[in-house]
C-alpha atoms as a PDB file:
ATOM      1  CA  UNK A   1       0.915 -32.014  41.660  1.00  0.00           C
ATOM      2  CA  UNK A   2      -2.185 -32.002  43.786  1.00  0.00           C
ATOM      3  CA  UNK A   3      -5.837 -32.321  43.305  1.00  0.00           C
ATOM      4  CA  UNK A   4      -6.362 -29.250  44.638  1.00  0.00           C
ATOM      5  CA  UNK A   5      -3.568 -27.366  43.154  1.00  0.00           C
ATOM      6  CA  UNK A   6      -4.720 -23.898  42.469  1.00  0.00           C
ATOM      7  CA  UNK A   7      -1.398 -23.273  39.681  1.00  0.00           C
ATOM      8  CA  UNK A   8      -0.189 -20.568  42.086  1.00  0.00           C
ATOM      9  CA  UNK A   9       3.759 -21.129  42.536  1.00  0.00           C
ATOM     10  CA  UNK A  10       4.472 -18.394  43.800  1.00  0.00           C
ATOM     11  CA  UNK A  11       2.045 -19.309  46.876  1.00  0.00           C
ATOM     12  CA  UNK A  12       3.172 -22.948  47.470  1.00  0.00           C
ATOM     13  CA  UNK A  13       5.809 -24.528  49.229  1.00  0.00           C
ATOM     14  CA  UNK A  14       5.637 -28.414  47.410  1.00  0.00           C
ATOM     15  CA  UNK A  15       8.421 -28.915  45.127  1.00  0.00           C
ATOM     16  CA  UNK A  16       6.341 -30.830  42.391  1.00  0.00           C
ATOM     17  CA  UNK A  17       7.600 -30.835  38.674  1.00  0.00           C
ATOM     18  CA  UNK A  18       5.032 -28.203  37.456  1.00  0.00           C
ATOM     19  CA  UNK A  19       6.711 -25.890  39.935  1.00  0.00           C
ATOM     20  CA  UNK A  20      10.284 -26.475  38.970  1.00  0.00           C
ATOM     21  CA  UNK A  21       8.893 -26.080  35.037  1.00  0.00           C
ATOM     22  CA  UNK A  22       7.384 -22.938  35.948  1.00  0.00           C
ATOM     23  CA  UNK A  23      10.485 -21.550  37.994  1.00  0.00           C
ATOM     24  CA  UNK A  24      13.084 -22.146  35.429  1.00  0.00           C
ATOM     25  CA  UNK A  25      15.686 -19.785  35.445  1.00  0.00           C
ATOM     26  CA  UNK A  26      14.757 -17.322  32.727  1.00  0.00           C
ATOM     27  CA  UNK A  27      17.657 -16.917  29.625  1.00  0.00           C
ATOM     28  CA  UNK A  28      20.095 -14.114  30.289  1.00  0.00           C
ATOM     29  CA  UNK A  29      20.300 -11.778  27.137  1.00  0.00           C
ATOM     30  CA  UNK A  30      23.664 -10.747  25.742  1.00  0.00           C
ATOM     31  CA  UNK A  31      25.845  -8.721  28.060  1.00  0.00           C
ATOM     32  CA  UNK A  32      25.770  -5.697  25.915  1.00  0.00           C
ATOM     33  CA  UNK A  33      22.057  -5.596  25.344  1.00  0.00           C
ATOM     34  CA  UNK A  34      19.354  -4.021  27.011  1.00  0.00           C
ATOM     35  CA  UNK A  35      15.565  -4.507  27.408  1.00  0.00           C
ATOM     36  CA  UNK A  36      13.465  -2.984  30.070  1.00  0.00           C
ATOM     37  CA  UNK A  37       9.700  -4.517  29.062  1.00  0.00           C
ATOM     38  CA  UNK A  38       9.117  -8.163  27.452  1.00  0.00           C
ATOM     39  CA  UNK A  39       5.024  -7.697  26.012  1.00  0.00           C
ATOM     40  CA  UNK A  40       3.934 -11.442  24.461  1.00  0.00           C
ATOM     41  CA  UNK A  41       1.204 -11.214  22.392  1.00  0.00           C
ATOM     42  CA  UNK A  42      -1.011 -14.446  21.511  1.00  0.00           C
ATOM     43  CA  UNK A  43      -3.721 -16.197  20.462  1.00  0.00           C
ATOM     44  CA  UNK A  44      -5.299 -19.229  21.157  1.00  0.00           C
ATOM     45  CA  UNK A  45      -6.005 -19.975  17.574  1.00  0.00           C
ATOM     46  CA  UNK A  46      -4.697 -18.236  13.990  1.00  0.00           C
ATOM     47  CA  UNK A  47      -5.706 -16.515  11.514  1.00  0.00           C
ATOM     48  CA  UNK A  48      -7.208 -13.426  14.419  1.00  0.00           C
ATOM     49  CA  UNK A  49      -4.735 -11.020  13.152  1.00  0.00           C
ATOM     50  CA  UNK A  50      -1.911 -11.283  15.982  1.00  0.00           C
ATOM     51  CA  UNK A  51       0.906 -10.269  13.766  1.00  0.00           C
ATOM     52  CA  UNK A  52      -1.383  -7.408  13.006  1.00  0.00           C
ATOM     53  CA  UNK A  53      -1.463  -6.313  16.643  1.00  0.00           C
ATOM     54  CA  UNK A  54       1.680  -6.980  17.703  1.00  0.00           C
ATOM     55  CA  UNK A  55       2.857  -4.403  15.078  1.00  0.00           C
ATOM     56  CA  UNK A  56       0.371  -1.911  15.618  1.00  0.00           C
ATOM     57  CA  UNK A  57       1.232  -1.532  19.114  1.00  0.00           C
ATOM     58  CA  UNK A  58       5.672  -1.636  18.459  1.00  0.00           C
ATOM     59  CA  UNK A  59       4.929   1.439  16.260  1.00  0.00           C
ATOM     60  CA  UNK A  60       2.454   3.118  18.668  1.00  0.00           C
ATOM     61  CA  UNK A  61       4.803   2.679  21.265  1.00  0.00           C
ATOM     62  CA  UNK A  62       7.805   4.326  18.988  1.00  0.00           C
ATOM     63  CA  UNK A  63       5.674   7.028  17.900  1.00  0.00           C
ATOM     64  CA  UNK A  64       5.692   7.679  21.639  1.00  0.00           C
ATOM     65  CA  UNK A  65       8.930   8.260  22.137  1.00  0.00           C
ATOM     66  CA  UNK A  66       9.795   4.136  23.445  1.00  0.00           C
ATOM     67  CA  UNK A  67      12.560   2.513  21.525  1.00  0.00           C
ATOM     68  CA  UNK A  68      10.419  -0.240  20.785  1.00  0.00           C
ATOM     69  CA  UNK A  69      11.280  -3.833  19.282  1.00  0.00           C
ATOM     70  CA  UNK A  70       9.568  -6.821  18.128  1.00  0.00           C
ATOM     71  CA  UNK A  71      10.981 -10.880  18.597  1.00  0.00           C
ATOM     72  CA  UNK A  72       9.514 -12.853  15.853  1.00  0.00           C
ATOM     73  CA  UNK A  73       8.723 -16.151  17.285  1.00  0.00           C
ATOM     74  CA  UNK A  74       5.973 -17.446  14.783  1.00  0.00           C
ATOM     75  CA  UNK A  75       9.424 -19.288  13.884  1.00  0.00           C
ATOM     76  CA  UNK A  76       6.889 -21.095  10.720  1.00  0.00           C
ATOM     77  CA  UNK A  77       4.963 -17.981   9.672  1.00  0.00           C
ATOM     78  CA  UNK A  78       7.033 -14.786   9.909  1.00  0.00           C
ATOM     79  CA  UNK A  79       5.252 -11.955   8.847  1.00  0.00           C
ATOM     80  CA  UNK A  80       7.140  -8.998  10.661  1.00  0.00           C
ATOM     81  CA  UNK A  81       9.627  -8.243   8.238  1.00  0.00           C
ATOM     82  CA  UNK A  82       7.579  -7.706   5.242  1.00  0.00           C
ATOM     83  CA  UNK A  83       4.832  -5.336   7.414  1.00  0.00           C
ATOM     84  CA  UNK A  84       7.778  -3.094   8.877  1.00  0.00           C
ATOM     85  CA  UNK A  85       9.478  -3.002   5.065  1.00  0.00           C
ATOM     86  CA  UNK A  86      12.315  -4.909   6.545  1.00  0.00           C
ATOM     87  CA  UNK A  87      14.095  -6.675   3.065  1.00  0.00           C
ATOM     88  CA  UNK A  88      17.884  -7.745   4.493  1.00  0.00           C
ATOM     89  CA  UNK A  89      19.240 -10.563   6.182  1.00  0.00           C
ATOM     90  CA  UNK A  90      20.522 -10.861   9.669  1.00  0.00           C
ATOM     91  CA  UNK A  91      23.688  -9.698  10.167  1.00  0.00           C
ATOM     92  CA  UNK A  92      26.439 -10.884  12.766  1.00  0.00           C
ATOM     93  CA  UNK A  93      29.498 -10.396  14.491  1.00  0.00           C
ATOM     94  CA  UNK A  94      31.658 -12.339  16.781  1.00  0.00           C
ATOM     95  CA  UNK A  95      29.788 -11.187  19.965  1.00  0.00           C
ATOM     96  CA  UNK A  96      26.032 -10.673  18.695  1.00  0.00           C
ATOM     97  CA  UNK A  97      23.686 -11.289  15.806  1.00  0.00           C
ATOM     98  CA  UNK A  98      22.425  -7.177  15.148  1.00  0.00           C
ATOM     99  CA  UNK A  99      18.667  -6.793  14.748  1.00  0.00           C
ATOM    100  CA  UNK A 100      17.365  -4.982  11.594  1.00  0.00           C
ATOM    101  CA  UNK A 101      15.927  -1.843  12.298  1.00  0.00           C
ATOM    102  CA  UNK A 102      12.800  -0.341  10.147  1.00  0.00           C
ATOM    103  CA  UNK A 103      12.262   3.352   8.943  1.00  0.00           C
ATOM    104  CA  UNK A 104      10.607   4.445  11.659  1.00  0.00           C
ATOM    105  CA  UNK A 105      13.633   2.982  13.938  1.00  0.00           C
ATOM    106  CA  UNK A 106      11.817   0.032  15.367  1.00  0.00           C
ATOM    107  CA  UNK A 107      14.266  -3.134  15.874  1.00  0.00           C
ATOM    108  CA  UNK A 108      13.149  -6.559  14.356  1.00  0.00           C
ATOM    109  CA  UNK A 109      14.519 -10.404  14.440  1.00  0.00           C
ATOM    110  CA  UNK A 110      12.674 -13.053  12.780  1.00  0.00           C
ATOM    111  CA  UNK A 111      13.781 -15.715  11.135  1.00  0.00           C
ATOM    112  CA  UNK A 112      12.964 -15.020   7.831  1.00  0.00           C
ATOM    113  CA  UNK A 113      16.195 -12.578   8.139  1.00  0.00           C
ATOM    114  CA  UNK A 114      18.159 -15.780   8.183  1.00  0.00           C
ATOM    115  CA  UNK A 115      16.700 -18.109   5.242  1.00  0.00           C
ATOM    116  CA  UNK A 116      18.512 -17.641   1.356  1.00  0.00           C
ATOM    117  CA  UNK A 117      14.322 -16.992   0.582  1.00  0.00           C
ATOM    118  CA  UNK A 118      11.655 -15.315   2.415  1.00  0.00           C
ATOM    119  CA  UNK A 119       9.328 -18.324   1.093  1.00  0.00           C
ATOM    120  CA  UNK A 120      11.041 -21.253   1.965  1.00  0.00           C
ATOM    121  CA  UNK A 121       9.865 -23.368   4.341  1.00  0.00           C
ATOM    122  CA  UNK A 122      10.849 -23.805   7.668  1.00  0.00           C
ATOM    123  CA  UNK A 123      10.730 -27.645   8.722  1.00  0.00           C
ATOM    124  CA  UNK A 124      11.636 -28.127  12.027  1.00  0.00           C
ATOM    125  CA  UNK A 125      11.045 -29.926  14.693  1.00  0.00           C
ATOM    126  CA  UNK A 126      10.095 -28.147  18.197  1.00  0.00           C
ATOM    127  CA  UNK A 127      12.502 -28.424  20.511  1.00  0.00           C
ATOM    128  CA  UNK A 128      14.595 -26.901  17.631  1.00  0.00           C
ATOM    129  CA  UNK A 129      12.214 -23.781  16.740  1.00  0.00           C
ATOM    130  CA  UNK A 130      12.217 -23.921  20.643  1.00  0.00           C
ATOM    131  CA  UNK A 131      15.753 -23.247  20.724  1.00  0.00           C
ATOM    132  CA  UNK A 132      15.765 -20.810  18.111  1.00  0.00           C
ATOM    133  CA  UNK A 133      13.268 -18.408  20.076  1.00  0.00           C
ATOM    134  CA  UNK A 134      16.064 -18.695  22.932  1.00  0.00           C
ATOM    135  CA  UNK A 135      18.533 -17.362  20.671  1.00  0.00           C
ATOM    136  CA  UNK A 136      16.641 -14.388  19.531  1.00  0.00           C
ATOM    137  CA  UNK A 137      16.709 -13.636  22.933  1.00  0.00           C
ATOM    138  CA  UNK A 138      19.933 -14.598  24.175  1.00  0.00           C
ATOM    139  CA  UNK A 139      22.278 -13.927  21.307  1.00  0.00           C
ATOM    140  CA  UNK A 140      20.841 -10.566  19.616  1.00  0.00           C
ATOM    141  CA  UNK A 141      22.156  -7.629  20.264  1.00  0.00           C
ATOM    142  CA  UNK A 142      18.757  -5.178  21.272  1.00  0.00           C
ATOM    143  CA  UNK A 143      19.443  -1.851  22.010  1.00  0.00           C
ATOM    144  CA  UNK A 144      18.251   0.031  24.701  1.00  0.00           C
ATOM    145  CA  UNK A 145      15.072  -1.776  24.463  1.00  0.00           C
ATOM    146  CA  UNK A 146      12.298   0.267  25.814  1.00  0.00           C
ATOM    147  CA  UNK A 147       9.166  -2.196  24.712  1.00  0.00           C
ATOM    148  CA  UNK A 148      10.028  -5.581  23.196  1.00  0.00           C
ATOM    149  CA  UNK A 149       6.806  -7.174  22.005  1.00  0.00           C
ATOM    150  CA  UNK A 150       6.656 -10.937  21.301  1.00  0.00           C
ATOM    151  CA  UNK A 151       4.671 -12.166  17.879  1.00  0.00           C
ATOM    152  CA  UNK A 152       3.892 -16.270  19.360  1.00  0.00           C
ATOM    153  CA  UNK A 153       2.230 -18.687  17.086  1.00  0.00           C
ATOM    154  CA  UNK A 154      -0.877 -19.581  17.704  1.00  0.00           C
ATOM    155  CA  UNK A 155      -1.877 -21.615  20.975  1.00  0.00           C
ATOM    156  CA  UNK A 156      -0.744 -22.848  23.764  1.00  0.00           C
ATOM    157  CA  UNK A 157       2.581 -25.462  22.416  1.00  0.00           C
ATOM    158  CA  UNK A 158       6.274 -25.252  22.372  1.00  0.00           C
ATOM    159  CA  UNK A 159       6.777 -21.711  21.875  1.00  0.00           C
ATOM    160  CA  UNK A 160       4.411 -20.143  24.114  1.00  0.00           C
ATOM    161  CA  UNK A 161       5.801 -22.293  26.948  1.00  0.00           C
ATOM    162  CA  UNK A 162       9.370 -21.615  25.852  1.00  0.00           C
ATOM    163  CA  UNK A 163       8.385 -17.264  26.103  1.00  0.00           C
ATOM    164  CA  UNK A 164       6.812 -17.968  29.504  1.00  0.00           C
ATOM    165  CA  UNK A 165       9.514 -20.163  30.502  1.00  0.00           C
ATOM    166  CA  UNK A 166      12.627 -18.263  29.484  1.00  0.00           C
ATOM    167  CA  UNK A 167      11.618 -14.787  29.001  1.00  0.00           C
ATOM    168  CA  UNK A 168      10.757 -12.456  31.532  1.00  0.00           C
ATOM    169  CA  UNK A 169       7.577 -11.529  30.143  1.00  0.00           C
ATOM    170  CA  UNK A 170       5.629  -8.790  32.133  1.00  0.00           C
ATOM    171  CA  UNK A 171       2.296  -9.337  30.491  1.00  0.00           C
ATOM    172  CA  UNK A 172       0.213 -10.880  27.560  1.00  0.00           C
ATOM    173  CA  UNK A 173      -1.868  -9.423  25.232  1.00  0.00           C
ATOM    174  CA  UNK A 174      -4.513 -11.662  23.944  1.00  0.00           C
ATOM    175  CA  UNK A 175      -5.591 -11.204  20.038  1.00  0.00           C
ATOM    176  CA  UNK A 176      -9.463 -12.307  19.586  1.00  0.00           C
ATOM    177  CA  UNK A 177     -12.239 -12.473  17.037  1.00  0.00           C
ATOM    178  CA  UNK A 178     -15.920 -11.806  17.334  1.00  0.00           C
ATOM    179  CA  UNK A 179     -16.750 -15.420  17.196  1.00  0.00           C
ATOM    180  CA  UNK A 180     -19.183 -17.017  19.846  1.00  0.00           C
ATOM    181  CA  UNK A 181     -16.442 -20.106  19.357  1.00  0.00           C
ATOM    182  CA  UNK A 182     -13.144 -18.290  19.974  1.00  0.00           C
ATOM    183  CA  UNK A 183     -14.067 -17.506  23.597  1.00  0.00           C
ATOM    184  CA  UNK A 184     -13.240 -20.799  24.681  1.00  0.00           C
ATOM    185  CA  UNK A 185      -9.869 -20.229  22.908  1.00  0.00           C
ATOM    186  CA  UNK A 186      -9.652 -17.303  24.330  1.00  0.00           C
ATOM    187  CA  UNK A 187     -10.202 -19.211  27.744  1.00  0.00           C
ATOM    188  CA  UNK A 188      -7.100 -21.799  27.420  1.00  0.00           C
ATOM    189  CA  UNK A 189      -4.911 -18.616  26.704  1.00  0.00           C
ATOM    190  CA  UNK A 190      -5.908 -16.668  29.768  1.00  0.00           C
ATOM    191  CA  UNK A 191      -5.823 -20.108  31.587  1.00  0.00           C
ATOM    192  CA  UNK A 192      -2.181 -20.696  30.969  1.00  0.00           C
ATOM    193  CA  UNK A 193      -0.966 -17.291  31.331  1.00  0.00           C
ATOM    194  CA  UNK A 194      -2.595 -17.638  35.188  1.00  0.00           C
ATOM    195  CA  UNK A 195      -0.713 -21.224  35.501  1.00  0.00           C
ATOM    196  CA  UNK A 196       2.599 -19.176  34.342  1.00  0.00           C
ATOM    197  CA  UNK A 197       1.917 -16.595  36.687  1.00  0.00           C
ATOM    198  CA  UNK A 198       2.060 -13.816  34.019  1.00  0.00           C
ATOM    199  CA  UNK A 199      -0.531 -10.945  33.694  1.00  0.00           C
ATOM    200  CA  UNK A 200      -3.377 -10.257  31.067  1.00  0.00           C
ATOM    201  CA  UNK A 201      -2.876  -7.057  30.219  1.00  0.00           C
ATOM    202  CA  UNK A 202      -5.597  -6.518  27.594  1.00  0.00           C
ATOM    203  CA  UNK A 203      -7.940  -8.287  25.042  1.00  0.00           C
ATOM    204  CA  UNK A 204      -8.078  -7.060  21.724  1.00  0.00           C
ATOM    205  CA  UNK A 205     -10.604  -8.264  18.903  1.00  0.00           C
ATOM    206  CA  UNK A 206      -9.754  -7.918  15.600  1.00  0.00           C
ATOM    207  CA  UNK A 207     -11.954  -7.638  12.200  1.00  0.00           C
ATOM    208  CA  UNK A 208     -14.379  -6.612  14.619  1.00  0.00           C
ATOM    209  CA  UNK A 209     -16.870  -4.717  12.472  1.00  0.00           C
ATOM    210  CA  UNK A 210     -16.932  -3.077   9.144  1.00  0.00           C
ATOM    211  CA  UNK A 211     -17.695   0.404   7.844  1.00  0.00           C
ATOM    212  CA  UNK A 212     -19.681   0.837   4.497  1.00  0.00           C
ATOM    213  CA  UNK A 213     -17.345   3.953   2.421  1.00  0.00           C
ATOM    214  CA  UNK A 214     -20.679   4.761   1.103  1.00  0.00           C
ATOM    215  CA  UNK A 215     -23.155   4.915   4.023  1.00  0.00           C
ATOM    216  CA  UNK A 216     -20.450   4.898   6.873  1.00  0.00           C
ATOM    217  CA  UNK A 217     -22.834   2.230   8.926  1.00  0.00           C
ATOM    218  CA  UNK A 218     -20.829  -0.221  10.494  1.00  0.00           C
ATOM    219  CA  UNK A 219     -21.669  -3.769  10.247  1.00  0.00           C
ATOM    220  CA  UNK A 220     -20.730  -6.524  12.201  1.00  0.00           C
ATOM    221  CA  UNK A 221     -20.107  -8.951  10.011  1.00  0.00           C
ATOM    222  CA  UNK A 222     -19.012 -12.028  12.411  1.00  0.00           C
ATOM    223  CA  UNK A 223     -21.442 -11.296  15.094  1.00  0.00           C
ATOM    224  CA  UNK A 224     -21.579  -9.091  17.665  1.00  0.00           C
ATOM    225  CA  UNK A 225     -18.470  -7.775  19.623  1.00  0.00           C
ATOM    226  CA  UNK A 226     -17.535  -9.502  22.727  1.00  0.00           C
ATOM    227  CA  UNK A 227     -14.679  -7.971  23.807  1.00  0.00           C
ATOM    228  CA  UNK A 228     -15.712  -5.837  26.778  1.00  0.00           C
ATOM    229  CA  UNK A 229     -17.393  -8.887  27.905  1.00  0.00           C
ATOM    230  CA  UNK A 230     -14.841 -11.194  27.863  1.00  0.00           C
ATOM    231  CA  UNK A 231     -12.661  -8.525  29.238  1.00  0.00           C
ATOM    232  CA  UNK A 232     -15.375  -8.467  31.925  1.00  0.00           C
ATOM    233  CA  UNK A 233     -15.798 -12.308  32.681  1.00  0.00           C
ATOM    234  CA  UNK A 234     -11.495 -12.677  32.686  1.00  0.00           C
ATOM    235  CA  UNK A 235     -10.918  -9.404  34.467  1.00  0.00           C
ATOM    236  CA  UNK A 236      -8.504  -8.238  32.099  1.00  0.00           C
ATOM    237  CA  UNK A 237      -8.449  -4.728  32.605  1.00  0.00           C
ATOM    238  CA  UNK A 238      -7.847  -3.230  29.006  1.00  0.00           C
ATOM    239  CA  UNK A 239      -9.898  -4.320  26.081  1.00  0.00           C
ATOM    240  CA  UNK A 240      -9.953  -2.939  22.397  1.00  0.00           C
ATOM    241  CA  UNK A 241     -11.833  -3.403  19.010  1.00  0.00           C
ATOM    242  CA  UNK A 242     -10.394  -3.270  15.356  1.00  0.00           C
ATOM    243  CA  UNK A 243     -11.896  -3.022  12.372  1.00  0.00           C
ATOM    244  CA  UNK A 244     -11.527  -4.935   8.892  1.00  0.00           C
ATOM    245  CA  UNK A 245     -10.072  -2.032   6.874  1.00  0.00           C
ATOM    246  CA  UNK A 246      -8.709  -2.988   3.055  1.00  0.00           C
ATOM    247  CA  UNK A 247      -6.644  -0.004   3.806  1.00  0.00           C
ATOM    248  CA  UNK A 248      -4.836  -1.681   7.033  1.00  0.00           C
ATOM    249  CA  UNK A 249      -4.179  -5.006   4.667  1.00  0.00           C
ATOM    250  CA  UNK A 250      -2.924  -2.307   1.597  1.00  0.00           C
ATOM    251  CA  UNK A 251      -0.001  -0.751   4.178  1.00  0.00           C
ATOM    252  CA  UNK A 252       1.182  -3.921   5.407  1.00  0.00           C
ATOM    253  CA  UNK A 253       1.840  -5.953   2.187  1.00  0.00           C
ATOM    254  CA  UNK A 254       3.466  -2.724   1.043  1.00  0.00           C
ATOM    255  CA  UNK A 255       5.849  -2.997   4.685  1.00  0.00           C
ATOM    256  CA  UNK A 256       4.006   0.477   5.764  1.00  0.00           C
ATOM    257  CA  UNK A 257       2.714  -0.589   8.730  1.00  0.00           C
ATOM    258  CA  UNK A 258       4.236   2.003  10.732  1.00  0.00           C
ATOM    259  CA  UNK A 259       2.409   4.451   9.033  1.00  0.00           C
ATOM    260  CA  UNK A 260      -0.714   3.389  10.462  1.00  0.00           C
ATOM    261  CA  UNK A 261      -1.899   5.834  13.246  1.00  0.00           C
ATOM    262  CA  UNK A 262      -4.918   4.639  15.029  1.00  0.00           C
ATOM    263  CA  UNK A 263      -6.659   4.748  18.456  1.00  0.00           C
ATOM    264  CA  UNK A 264      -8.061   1.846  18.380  1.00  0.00           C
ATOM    265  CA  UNK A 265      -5.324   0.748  20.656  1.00  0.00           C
ATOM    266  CA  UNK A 266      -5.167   3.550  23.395  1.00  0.00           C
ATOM    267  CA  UNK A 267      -6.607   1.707  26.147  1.00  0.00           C
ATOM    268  CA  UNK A 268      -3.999  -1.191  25.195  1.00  0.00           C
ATOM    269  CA  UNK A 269      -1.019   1.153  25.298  1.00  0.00           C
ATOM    270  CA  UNK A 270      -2.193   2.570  28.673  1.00  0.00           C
ATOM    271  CA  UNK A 271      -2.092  -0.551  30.250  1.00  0.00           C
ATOM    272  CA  UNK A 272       1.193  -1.613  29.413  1.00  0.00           C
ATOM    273  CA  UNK A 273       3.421  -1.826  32.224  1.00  0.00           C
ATOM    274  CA  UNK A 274       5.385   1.603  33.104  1.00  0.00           C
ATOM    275  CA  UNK A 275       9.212   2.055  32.236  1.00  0.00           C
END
């Protein structure tokens, strides 16, 4: 790779090894399966509430009409299952593992659908939880996939790389917190979703201010909101605030999470990519 490299692939005629990484051939899904859209959503650090997010927008998206879906590839802290309600295991044939699907009709693989318990541990190694991810592309059976919205761990390791890689993703959504010190998290996500070649699609900050039930004054309670500003500085052209709400937490340890109708998210949903 050269000093001057400017990560643009697609742009450049050297065949150095960052360029045959990037240019992988992406994983074919299974013959019967269908999926128009591939959304990842991430975070350069956790604890920001990307699990949050990422199910927020798969049931905005099937309130709209979208057969949406989620891949769960926080492979060693699934939460999706237990915020869509989702209790039973993974279920396959000889062609196809089948993908649970919630109430609200929303179609889910993660691998706590796999383990005896939802609270044992998962102690691998990552080229294996790698490998896994691959799977829930390659070998489940998603149907008629309108929107399927990736849940990454945190940062920018094995699994993100493995999405960018193998998936055709058609945008990122990046999952923030007020902090002054997340921006320069913030910074290495956008920075490797440029390097992948794959869009920004929006910024959205989470916990972002709270309203007092008494006096209905919101406070911001980690500092001011920087979203629209860093949306600003990283030209990413959708940004969107959420606030800490006991009553958001209260729906999704009960699996309710698709009963949750905001418009927080709006902006977020308009930017995703047409079908």
């Amino acid at each position: 790779m050269s000093e001057n490299c400017s990560h643009n692939c697609s742009e450049c005629a050297s065949e150095c090894s960052e360029r045959t990484e990037a240019f992988l051939e992406k994983e074919k899904l299974n013959e019967k399966a269908k999926v128009r859209r591939v959304i990842g959503v991430i975070s350069g650090k956790g604890g920001v509430g990307k699990s949050l997010v990422t199910s927020l927008l798969t049931a905005r998206m099937q309130r709209e009409g979208f057969r949406s879906a989620v891949l769960d590839a926080d492979i060693t802290g699934p939460s999706i299952p237990k915020m869509f309600g989702i209790s039973e295991k993974a279920y396959a044939t000889e062609e196809a593992i089948l993908p649970a699907v919630s109430e609200k009709g929303t179609q889910v693989m993660s691998v706590n659908m796999m383990l005896d318990c939802d609270t044992d541990p998962v102690i691998w190694r990552g080229p294996v939880i790698a490998g896994v991810v691959k799977q829930f592309w390659t070998d489940v059976l998603w149907q008629d996939v309108d929107y399927m919205f990736v849940d990454m761990p945190p940062g920018t390791g094995d699994v993100p790389l493995t999405v960018f890689q193998s998936l055709p993703v058609d945008g990122i959504i990046v999952v923030t917190s007020p902090q002054e010190l997340v921006e320069m998290i913030v910074e290495k996500a956008v920075k490797m979703a440029g390097m992948m070649n794959i869009p920004v699609l929006g910024i959205v900050e989470n916990m972002s201010w709270y309203e007092c039930p008494s006096c209905h004054e919101r406070h911001e309670i980690f500092g001011k909101s920087r979203a629209q500003e860093m949306a600003a500085r990283y030209r990413i052209p959708a940004s969107a605030r959420i606030p800490m709400d006991p009553g958001i937490a209260r729906l999704c340890d009960a699996g309710r999470v698709e009963e949750i109708e905001e418009a927080w998210l709006s902006d977020i949903a308009a930017a995703l990519p047409a079908i």
